[in-house]
N, C-alpha and C. Protein backbone atom coordinates (compact mmCIF):
# COMPACT_ATOMS: atom_id res chain seq x y z
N UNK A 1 49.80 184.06 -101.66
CA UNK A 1 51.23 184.14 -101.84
C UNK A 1 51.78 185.08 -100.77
N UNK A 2 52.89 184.70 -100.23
CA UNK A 2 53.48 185.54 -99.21
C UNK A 2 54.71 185.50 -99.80
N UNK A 3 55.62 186.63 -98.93
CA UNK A 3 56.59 187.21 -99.71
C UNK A 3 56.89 188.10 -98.57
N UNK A 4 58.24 187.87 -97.86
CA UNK A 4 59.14 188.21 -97.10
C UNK A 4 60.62 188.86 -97.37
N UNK A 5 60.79 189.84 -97.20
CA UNK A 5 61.66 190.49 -96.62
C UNK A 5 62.96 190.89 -95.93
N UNK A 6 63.41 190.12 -95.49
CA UNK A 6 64.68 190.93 -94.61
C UNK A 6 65.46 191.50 -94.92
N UNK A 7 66.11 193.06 -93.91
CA UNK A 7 66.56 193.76 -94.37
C UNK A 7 67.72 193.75 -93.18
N UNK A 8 68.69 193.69 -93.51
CA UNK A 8 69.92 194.00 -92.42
C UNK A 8 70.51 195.22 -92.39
N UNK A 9 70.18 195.95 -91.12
CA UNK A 9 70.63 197.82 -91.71
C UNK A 9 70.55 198.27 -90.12
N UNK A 10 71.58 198.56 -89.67
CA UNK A 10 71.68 199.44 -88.51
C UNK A 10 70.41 200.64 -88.28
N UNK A 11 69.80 200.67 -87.39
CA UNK A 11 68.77 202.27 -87.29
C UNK A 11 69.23 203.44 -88.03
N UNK A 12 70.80 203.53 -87.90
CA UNK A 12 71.31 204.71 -88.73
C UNK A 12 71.08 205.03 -89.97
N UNK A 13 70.96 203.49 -90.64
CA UNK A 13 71.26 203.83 -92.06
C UNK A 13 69.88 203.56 -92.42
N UNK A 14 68.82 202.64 -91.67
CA UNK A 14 67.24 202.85 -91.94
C UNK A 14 66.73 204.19 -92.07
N UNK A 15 67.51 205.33 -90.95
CA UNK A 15 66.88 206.72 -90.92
C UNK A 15 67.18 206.92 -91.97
N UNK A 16 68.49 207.23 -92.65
CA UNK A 16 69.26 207.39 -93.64
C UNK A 16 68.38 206.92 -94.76
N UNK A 17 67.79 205.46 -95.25
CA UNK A 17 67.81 205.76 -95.92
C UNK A 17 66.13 206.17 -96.40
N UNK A 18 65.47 206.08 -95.21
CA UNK A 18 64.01 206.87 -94.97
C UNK A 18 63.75 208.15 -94.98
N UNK A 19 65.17 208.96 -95.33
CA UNK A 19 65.22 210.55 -95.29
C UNK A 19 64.48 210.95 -93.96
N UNK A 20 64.82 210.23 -92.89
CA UNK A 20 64.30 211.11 -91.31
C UNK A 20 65.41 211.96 -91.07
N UNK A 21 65.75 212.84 -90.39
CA UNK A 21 66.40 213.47 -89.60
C UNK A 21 66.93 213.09 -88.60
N UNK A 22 68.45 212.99 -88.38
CA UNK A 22 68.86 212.49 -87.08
C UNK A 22 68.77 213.24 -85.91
N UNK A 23 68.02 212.33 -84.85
CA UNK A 23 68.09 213.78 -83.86
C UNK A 23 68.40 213.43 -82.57
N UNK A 24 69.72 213.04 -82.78
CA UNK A 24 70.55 212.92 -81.53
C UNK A 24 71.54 213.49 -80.64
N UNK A 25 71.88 214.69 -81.99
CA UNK A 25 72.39 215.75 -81.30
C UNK A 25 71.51 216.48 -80.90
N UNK A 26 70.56 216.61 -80.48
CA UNK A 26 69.38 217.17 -80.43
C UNK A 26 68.16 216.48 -78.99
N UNK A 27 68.24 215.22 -78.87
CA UNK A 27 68.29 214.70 -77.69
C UNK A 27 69.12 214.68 -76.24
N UNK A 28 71.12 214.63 -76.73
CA UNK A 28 71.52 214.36 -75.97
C UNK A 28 71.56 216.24 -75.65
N UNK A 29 71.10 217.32 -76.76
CA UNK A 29 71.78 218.74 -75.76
C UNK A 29 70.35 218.47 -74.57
N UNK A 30 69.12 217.94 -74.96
CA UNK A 30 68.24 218.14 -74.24
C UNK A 30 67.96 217.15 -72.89
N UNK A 31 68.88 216.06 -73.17
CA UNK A 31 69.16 215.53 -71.68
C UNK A 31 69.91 216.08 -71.09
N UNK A 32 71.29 216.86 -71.57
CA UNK A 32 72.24 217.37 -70.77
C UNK A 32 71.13 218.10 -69.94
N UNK A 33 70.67 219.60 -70.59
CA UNK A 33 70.24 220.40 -70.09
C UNK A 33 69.06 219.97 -68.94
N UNK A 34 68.16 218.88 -69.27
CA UNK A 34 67.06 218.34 -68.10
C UNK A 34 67.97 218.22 -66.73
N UNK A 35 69.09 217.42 -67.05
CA UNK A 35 70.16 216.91 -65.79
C UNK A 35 70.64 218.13 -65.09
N UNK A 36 71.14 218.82 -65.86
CA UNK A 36 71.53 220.48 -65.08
C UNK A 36 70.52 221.11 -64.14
N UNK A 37 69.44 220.96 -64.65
CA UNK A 37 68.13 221.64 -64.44
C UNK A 37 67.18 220.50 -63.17
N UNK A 38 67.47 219.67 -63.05
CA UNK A 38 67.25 218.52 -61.80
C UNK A 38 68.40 218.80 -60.61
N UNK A 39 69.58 218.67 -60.92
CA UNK A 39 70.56 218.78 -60.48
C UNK A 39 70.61 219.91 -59.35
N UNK A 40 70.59 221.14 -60.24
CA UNK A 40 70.40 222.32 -59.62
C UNK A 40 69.06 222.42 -58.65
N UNK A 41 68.22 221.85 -59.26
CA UNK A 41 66.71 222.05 -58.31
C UNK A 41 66.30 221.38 -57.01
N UNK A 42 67.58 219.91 -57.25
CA UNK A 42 67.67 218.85 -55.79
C UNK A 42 68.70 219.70 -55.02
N UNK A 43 69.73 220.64 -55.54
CA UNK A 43 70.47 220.73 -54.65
C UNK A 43 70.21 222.42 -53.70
N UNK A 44 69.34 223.14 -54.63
CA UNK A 44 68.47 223.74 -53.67
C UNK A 44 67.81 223.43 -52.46
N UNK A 45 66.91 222.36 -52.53
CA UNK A 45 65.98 221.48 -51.63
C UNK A 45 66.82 221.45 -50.67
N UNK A 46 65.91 221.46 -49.25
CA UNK A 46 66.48 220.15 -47.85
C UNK A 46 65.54 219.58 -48.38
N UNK A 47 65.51 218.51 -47.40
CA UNK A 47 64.52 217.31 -47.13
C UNK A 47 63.16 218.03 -47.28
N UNK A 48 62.62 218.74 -46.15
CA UNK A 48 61.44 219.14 -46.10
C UNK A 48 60.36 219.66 -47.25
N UNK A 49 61.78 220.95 -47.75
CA UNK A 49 61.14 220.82 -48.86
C UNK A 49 60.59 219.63 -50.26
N UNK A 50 62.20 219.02 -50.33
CA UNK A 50 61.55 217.96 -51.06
C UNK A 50 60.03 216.93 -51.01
N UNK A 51 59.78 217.12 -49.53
CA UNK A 51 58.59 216.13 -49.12
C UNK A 51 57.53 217.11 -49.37
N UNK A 52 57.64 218.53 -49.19
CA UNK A 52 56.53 219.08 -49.81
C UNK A 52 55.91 219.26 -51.44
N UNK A 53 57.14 219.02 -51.80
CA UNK A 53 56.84 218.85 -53.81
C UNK A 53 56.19 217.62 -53.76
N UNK A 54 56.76 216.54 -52.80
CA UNK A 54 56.08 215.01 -53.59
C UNK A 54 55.01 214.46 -52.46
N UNK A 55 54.57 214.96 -51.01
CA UNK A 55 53.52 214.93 -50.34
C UNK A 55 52.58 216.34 -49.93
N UNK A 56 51.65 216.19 -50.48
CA UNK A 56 50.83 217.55 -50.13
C UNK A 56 51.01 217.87 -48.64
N UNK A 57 51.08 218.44 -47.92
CA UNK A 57 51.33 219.08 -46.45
C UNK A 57 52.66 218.41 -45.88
N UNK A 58 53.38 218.56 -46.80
CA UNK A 58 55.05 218.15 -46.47
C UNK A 58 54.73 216.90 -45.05
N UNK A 59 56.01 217.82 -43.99
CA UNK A 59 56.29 216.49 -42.95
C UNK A 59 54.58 215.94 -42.58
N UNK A 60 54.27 216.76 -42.39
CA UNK A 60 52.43 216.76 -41.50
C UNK A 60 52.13 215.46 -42.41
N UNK A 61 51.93 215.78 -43.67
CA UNK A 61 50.91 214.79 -45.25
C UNK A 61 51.56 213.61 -44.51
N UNK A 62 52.75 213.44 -44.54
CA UNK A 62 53.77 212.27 -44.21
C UNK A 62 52.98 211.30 -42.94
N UNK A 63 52.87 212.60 -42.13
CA UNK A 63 52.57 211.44 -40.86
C UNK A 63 51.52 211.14 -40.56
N UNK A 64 50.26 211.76 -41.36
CA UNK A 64 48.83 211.67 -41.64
C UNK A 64 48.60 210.30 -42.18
N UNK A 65 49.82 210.44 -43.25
CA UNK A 65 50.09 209.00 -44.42
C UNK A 65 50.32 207.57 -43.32
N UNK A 66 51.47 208.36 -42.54
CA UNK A 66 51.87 206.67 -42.00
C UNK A 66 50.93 206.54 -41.10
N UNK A 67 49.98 207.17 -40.40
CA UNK A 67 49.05 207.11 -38.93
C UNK A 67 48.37 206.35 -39.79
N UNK A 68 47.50 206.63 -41.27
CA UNK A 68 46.01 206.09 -41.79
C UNK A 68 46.83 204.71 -41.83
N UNK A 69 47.90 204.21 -42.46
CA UNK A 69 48.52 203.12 -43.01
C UNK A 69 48.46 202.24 -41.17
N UNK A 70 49.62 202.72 -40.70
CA UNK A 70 49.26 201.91 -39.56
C UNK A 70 48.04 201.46 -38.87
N UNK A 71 46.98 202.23 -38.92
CA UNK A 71 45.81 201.74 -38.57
C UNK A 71 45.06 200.84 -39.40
N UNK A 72 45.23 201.24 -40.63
CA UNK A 72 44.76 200.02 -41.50
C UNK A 72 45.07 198.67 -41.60
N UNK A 73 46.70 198.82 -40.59
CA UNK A 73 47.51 197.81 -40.53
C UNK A 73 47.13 196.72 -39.12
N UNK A 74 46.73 198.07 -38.28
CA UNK A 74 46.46 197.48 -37.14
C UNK A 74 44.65 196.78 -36.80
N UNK A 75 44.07 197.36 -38.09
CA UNK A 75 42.50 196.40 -37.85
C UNK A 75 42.50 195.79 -38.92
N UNK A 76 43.72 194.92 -39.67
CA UNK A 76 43.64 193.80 -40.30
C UNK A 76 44.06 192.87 -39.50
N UNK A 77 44.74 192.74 -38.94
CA UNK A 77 45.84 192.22 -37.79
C UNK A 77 44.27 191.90 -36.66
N UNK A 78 43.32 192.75 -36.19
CA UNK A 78 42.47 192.40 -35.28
C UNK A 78 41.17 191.75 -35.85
N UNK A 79 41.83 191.83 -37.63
CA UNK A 79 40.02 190.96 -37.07
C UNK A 79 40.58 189.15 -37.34
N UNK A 80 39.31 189.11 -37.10
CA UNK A 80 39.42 186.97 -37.20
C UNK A 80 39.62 186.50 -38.32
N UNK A 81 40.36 185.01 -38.47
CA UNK A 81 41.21 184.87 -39.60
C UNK A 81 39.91 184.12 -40.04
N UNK A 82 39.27 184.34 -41.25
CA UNK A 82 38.38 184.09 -42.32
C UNK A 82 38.22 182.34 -42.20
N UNK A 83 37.40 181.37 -42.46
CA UNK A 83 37.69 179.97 -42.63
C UNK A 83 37.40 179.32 -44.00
């Protein structure tokens, strides 16, 4: 025997009536505050710095990065096309 269900109820009133806690005032103070806190931390940065948070040896890591890439690029390109 089966035996189904449906319930038509906004999330609000599911929390509601699941006794959860709403916690959306409580999310949005904690996105505000992430955004402030990004905000402020990009607008510290130049460039350089930024490339040093997200590439280990800033500009240098960068061009270490594109030299290995191009060469990898350039001995696919040389060898013979497979049959």
């Amino acid at each position: 025997m089966k035996i189904t269900v449906n319930v038509d109820c906004t999330p609000e009133e599911a929390r509601a009536f699941l006794g959860l806690p709403d916690l959306r005032p409580l999310q949005e103070a904690f996105v505000a505050q992430l955004q402030e806190r990004l905000t402020a931390n990009l607008q510290a940065m130049d460039g350089d710095a930024l490339l040093r948070c997200w590439l280990p040896g800033g500009t240098q890591g960068f061009e270490a990065f594109t030299k290995a890439m191009m060469g990898q690029f350039d001995a696919a390109l040389r060898r013979e096309p497979r049959s």
